[in-house]
C-alpha atoms as a PDB file:
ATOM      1  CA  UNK A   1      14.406 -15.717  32.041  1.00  0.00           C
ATOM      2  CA  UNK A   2      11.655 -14.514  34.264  1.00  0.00           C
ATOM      3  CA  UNK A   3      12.191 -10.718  32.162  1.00  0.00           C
ATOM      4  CA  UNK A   4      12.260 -12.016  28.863  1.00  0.00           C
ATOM      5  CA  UNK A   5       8.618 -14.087  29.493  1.00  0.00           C
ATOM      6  CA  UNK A   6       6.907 -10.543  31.077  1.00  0.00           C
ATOM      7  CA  UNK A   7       8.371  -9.121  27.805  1.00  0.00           C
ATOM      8  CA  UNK A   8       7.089 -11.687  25.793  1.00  0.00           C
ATOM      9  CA  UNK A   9       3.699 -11.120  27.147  1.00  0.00           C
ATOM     10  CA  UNK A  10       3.831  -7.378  26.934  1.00  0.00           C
ATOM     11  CA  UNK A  11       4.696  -7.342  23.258  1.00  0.00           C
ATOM     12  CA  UNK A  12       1.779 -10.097  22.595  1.00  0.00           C
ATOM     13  CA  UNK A  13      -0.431  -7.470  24.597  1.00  0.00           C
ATOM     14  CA  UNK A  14       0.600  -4.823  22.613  1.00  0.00           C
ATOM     15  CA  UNK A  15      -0.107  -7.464  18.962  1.00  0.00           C
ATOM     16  CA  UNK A  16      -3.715  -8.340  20.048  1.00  0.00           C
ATOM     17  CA  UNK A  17      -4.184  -4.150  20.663  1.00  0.00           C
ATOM     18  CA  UNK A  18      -3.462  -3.850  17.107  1.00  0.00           C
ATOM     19  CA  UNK A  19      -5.416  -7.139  15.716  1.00  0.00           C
ATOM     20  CA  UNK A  20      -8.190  -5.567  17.646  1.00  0.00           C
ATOM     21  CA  UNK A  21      -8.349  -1.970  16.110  1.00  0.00           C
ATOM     22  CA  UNK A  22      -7.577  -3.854  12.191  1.00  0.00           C
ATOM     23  CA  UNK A  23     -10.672  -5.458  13.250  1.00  0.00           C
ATOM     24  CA  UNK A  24     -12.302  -2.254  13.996  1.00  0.00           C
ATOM     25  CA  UNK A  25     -11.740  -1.009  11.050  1.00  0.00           C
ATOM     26  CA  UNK A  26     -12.947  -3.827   9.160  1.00  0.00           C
ATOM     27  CA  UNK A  27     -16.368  -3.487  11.016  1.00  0.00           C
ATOM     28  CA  UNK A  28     -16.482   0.351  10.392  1.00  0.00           C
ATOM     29  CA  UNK A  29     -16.144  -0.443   6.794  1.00  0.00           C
ATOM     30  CA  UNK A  30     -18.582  -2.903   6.812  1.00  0.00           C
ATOM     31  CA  UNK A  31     -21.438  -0.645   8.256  1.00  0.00           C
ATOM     32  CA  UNK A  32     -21.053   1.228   4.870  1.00  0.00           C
ATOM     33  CA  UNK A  33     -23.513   1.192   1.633  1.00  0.00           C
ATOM     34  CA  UNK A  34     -21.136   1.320  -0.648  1.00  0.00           C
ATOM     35  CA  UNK A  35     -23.568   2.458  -3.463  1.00  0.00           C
ATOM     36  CA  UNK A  36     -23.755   5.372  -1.756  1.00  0.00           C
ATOM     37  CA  UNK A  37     -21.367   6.722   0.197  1.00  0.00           C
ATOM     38  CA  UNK A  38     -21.248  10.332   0.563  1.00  0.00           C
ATOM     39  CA  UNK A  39     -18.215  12.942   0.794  1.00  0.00           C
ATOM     40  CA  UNK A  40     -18.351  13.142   4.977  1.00  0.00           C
ATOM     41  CA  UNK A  41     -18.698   9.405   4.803  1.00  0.00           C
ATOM     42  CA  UNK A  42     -14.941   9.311   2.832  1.00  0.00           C
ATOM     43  CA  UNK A  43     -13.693  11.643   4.664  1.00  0.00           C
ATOM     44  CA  UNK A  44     -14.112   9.829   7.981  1.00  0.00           C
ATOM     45  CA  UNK A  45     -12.760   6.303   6.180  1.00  0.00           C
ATOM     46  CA  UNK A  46      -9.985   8.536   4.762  1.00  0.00           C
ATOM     47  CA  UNK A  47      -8.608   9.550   8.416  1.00  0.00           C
ATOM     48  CA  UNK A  48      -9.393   6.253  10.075  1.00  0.00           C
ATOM     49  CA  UNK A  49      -7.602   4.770   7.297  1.00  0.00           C
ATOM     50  CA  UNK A  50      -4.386   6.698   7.334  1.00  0.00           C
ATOM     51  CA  UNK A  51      -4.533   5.942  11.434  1.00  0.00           C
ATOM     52  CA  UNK A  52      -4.177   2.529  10.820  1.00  0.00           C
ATOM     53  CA  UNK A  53      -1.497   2.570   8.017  1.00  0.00           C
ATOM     54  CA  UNK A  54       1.101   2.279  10.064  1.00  0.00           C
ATOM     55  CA  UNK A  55       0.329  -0.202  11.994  1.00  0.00           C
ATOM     56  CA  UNK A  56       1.535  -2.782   8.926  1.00  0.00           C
ATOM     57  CA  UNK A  57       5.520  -1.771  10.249  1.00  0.00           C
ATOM     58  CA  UNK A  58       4.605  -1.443  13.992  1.00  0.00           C
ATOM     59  CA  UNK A  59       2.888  -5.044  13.682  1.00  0.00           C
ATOM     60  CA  UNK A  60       6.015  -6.470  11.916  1.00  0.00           C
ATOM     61  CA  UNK A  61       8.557  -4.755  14.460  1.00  0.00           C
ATOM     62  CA  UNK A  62       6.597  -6.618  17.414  1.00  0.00           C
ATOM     63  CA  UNK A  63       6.394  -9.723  15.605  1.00  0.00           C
ATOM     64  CA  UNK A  64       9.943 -10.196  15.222  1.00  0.00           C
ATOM     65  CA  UNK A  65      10.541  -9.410  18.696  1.00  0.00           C
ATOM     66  CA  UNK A  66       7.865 -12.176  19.603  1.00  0.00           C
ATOM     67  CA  UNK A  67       9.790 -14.747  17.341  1.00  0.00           C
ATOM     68  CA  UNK A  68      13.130 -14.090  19.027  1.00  0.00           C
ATOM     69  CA  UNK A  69      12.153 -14.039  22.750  1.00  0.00           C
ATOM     70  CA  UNK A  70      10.197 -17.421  21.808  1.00  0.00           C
ATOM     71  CA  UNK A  71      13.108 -18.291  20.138  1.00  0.00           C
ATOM     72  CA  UNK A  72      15.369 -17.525  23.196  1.00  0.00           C
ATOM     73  CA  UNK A  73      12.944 -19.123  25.604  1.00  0.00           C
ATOM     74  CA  UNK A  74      13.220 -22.578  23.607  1.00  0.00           C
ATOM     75  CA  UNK A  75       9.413 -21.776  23.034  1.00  0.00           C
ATOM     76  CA  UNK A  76       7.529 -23.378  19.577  1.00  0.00           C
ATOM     77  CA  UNK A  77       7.277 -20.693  16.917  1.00  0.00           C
ATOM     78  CA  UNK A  78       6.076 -22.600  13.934  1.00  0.00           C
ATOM     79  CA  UNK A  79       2.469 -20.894  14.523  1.00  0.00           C
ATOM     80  CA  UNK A  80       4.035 -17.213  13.933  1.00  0.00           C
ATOM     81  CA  UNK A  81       4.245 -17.578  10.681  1.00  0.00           C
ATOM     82  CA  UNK A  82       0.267 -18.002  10.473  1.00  0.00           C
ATOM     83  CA  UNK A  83      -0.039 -15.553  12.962  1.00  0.00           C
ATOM     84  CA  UNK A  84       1.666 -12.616  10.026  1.00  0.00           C
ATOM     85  CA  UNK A  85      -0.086 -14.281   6.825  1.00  0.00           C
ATOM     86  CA  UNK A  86      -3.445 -13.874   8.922  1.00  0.00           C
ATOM     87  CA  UNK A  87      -2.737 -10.511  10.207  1.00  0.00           C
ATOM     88  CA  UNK A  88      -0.965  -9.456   6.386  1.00  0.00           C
ATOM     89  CA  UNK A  89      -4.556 -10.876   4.432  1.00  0.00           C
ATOM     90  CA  UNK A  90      -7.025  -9.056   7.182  1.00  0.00           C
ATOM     91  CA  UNK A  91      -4.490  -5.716   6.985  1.00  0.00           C
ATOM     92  CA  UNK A  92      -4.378  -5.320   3.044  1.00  0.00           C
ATOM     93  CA  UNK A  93      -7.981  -6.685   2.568  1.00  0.00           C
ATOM     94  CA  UNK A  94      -9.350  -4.335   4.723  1.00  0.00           C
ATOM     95  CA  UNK A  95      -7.093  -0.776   3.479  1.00  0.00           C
ATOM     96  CA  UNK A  96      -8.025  -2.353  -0.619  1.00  0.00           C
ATOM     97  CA  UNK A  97     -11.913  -2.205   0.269  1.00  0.00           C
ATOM     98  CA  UNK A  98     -11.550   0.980   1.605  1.00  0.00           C
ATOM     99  CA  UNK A  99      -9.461   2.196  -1.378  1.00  0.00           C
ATOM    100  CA  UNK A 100     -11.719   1.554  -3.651  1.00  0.00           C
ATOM    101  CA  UNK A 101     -14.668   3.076  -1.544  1.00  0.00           C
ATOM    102  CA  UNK A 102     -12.768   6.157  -1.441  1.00  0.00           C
ATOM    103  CA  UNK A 103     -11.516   5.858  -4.709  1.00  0.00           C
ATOM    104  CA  UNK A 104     -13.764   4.129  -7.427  1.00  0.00           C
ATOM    105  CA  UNK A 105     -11.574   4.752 -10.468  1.00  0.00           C
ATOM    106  CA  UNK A 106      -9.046   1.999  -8.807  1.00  0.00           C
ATOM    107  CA  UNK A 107     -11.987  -0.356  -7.984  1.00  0.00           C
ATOM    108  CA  UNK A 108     -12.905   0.003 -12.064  1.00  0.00           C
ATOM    109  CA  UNK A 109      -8.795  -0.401 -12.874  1.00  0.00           C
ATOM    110  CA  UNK A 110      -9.077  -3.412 -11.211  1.00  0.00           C
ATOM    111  CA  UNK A 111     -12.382  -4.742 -13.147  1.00  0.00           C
ATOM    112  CA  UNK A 112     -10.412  -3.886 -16.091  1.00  0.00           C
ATOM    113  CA  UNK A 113      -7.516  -5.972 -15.255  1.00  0.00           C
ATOM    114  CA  UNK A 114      -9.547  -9.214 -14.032  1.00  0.00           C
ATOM    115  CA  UNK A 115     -11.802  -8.527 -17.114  1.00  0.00           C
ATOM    116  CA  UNK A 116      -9.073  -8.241 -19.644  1.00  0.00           C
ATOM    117  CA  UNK A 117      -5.926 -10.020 -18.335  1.00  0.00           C
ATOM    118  CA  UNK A 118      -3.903  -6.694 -18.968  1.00  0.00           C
ATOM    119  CA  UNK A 119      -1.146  -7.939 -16.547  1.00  0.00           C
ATOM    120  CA  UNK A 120       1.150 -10.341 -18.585  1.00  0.00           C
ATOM    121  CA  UNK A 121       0.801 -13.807 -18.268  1.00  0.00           C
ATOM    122  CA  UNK A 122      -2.678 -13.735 -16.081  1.00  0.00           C
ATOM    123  CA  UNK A 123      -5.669 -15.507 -17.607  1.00  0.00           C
ATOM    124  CA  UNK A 124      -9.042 -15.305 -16.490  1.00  0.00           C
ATOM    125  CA  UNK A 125     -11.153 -18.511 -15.204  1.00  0.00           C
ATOM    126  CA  UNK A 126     -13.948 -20.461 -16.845  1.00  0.00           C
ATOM    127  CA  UNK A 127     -16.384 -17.854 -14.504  1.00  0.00           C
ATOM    128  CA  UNK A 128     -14.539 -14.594 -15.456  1.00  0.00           C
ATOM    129  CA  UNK A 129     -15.002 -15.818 -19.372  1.00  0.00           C
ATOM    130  CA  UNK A 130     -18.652 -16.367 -18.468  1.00  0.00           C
ATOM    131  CA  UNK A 131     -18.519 -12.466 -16.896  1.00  0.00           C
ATOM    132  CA  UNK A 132     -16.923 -10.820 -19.551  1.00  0.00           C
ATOM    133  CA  UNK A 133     -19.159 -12.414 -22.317  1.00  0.00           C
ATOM    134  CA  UNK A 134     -21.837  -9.736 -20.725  1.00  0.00           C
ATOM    135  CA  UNK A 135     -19.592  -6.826 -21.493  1.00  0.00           C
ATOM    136  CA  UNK A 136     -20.682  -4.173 -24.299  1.00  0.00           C
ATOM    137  CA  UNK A 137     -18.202  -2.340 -24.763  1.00  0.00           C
ATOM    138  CA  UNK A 138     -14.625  -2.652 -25.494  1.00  0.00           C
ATOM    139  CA  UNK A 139     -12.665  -1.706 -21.768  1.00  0.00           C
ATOM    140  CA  UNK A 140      -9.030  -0.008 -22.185  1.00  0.00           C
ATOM    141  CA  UNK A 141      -5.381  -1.023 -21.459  1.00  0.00           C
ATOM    142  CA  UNK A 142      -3.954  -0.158 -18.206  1.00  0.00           C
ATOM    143  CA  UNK A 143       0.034  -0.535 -17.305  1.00  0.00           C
ATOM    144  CA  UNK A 144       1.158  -1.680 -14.036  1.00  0.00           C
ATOM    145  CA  UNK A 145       2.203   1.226 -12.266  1.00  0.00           C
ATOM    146  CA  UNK A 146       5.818   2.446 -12.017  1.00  0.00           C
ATOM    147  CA  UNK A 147       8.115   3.462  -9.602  1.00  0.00           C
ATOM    148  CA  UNK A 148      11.037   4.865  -9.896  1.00  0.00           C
ATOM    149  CA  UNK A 149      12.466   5.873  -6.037  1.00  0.00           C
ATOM    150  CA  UNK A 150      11.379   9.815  -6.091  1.00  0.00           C
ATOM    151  CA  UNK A 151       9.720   9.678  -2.395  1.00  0.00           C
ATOM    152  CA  UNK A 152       7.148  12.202  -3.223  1.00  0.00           C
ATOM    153  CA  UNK A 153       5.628   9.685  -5.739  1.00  0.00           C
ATOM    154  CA  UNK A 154       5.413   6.415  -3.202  1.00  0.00           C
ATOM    155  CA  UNK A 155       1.776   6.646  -1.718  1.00  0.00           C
ATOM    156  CA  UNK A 156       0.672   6.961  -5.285  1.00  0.00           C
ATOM    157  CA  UNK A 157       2.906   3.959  -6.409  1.00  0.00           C
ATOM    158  CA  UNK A 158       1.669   2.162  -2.932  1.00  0.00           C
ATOM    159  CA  UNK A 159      -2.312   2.440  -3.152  1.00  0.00           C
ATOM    160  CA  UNK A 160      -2.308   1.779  -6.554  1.00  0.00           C
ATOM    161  CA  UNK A 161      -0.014  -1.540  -6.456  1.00  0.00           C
ATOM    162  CA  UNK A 162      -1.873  -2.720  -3.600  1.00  0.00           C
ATOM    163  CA  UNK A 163      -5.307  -2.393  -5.282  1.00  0.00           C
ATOM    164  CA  UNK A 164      -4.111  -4.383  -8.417  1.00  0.00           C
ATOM    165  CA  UNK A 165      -1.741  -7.115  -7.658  1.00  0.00           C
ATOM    166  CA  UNK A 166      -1.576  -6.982  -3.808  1.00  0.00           C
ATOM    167  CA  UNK A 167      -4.872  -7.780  -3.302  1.00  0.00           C
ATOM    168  CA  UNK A 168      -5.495  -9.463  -6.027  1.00  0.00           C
ATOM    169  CA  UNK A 169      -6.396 -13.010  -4.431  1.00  0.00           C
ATOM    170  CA  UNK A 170      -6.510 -14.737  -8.187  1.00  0.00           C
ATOM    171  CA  UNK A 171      -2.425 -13.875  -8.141  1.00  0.00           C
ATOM    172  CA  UNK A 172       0.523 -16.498  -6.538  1.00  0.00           C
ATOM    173  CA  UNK A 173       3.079 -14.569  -4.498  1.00  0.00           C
ATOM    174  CA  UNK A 174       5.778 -15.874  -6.777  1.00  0.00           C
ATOM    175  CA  UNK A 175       3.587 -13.622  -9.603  1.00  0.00           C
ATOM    176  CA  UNK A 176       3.387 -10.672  -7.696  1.00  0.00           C
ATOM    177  CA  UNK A 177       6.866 -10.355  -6.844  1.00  0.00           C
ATOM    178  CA  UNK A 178       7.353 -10.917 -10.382  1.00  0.00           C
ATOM    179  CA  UNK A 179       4.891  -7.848 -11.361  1.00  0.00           C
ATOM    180  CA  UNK A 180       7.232  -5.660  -8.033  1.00  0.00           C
ATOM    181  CA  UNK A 181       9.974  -6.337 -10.199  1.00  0.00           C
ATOM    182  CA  UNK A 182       8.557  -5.343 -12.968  1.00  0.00           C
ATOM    183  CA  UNK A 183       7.128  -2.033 -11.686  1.00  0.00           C
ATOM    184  CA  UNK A 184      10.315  -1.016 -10.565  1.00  0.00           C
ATOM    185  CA  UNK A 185      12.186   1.131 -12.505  1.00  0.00           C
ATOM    186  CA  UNK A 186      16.354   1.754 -12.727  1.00  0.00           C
ATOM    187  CA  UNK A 187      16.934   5.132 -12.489  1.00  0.00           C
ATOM    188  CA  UNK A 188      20.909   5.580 -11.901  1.00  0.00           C
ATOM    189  CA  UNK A 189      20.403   9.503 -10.325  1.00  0.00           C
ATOM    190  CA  UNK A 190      17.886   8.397  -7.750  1.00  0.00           C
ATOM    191  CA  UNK A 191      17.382   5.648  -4.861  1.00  0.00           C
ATOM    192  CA  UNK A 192      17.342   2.244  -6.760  1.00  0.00           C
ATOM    193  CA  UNK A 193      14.512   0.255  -5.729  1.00  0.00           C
ATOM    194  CA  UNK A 194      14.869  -2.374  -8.313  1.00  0.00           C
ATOM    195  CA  UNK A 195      18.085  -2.603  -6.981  1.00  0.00           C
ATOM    196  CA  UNK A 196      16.976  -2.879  -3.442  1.00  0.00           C
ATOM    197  CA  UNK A 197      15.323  -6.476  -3.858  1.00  0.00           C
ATOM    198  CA  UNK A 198      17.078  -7.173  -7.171  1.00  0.00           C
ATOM    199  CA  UNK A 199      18.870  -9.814  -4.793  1.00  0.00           C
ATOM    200  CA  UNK A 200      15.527 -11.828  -4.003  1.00  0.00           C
ATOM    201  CA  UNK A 201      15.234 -14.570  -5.865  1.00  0.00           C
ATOM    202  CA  UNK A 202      11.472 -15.066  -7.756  1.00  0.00           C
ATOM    203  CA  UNK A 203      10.213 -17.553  -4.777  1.00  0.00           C
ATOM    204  CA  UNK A 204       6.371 -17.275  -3.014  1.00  0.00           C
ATOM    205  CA  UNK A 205       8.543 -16.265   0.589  1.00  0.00           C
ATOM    206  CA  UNK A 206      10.562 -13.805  -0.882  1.00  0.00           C
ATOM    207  CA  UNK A 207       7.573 -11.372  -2.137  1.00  0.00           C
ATOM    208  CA  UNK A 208       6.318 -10.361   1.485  1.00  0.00           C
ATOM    209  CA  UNK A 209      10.281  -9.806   2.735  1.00  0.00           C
ATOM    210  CA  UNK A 210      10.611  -7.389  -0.610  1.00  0.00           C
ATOM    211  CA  UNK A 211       7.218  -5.571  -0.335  1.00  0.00           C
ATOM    212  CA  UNK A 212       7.990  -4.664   3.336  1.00  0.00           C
ATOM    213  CA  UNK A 213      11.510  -3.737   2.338  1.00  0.00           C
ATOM    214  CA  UNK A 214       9.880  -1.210  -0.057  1.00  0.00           C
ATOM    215  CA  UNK A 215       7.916   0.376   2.409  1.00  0.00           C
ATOM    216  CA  UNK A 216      10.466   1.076   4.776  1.00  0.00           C
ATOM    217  CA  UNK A 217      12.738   2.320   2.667  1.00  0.00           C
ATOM    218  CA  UNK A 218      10.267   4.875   1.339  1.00  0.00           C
ATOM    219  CA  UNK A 219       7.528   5.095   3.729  1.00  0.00           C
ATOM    220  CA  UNK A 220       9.546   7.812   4.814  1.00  0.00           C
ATOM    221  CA  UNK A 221       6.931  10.305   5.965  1.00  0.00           C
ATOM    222  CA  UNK A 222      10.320  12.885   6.904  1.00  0.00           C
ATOM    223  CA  UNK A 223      11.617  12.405   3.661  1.00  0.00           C
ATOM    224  CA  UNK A 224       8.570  12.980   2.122  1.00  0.00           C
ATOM    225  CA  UNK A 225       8.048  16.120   3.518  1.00  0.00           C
ATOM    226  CA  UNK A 226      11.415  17.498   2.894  1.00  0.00           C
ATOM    227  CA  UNK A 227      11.050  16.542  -0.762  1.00  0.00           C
ATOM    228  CA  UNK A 228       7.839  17.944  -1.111  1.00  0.00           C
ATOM    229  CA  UNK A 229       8.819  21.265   0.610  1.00  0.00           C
ATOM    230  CA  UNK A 230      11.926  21.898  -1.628  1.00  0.00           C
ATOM    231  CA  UNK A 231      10.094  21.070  -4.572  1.00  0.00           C
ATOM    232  CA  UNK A 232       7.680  24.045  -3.400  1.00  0.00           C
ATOM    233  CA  UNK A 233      10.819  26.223  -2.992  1.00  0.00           C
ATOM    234  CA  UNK A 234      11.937  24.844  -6.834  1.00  0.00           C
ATOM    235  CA  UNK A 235       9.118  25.750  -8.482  1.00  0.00           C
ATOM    236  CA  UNK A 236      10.044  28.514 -11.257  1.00  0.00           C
ATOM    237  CA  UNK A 237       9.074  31.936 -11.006  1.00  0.00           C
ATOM    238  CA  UNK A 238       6.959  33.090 -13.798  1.00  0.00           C
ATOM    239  CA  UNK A 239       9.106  35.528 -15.846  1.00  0.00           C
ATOM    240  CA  UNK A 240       5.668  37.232 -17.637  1.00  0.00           C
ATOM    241  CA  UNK A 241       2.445  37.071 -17.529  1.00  0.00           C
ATOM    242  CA  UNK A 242       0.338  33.885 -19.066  1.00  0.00           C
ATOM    243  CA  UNK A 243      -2.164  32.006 -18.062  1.00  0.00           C
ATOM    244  CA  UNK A 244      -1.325  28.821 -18.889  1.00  0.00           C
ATOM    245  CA  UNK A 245       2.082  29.505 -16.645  1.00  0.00           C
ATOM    246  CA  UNK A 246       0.138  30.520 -13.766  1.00  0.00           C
ATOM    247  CA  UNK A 247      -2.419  27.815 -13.966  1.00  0.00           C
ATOM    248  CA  UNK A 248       0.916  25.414 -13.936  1.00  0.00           C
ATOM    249  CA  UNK A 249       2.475  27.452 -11.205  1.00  0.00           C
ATOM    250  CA  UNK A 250      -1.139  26.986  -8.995  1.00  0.00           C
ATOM    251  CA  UNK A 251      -1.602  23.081  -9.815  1.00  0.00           C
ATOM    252  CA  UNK A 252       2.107  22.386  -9.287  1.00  0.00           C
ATOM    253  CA  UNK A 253       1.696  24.269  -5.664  1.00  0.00           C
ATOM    254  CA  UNK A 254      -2.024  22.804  -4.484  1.00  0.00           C
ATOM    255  CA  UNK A 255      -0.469  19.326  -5.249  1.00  0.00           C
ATOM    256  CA  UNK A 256       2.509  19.729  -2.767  1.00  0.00           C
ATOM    257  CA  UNK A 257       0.838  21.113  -0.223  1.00  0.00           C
ATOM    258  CA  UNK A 258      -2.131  18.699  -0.182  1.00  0.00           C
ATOM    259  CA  UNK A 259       0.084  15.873  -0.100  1.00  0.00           C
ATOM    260  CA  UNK A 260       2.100  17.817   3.025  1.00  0.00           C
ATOM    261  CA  UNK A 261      -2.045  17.986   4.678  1.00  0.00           C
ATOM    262  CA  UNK A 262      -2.540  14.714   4.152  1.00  0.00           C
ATOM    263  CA  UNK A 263       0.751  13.373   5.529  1.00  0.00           C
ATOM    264  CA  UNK A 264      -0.004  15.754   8.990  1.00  0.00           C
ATOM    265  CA  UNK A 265      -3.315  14.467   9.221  1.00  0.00           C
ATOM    266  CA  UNK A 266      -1.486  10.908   8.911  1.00  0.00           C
ATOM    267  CA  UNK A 267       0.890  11.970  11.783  1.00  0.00           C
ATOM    268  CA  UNK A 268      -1.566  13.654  14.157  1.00  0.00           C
ATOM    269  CA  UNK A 269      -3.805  10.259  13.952  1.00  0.00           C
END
């Protein structure tokens, strides 16, 4: 007994140390003009941001261990619930803002998709009517992005899903799991992931438990790398001489191994 409440405190030790640097990072990124934020200025939110993307998992780990020593103890654990929707809102919040600082072409997407209703059955309010009316020119259809399971291809699948429907406050969870499934494709000769959560029904609890399963299945920084590297060592040798060959042969290369950079710096933070 006297073991399990010293563990009990450790791990909620070890959950306010992480609260603490979210919060951090939410005051870093407030210090920021975000008309004009230069290239040194992204590249420090980049790094600080990639340092604190895994502490989504490590937070979730703890937090189940907190529910079942309280759980063990006879202790009340109706307030853990709050405590993950809090900490889930202040974590995604916080890594969509900086998204779009370091990328503005998602914060636009995202205009695009309040402005226009592009994802099925979302309408905009009486004050996004009143917005749009403004508008002078005629804004483009976007698709929800797709996954299919090829590991190499989930951060790009991941930032962009978070900046339009995770964080998209106007959405119910029941919508956005709907939109998951959607964006999910069935591709027999890979990993599944539509038929990872294809199991959970269409219900407001059921979207967190299916995001998170996503992202440990292929938030798998080893995998990653092992894809990416034998996709370096697949890459077809140019038989004769043409430019356009060699230009594919160089883009094809700089893409794997800046995605292999960015994952180190991820894993040296």
């Amino acid at each position: 007994m006297t073991e399990n409440i010293q563990n009990l405190k450790t791990l909620k030790h070890k959950r306010g140390t992480i609260k603490t640097q979210i919060t951090l990072f939410q005051k870093f990124i407030d210090n920021f003009d975000t008309s004009n934020v230069n290239e040194k200025d992204k590249q420090n939110i980049k790094l600080r941001k990639e340092k604190i993307e895994p502490l989504y998992e490590t937070f979730e780990e703890i937090q189940t261990e907190i529910e079942l020593l309280e759980l063990e103890l006879n202790q009340d654990v109706s307030c853990e619930g709050t405590e993950r929707e809090s900490f889930s809102n202040a974590y995604f919040a916080i890594v969509g803002t900086a998204n779009n600082i370091l990328n503005p072409a998602v914060k636009e997407i995202e205009s695009i998709v309040d402005a226009n209703s592009i994802v099925q059955g979302h309408y905009p309010n009486s004050n996004q009517t009143s917005h749009n009316s403004h508008m002078h020119v005629k804004l483009p259809t976007i698709t929800l992005p797709t996954f299919d399971g090829t590991f190499t291809l989930w951060r790009e699948f991941y930032d962009a899903f978070t900046a339009l429907i995770h964080s998209n406050n106007s959405l119910s969870d029941v919508q956005k799991l709907s939109y998951l499934k959607s964006s999910l494709k069935n591709e027999p000769v890979k990993n599944e992931p539509a038929d990872l959560i294809r199991s959970y029904d269409t219900t407001s609890e059921n979207y967190t438990i299916a995001w998170t399963a996503l992202q440990k299945r292929y938030d798998n920084k080893r995998r990653i790398i092992t894809d990416h590297v034998q996709n370096l060592l697949e890459i077809p040798k140019i038989n004769k001489e043409s430019h356009a060959a060699l230009r594919q042969l160089i883009n094809q290369t700089e893409n794997h191994i800046q995605c292999l950079k960015s994952i180190k710096n991820r894993m040296q933070l």
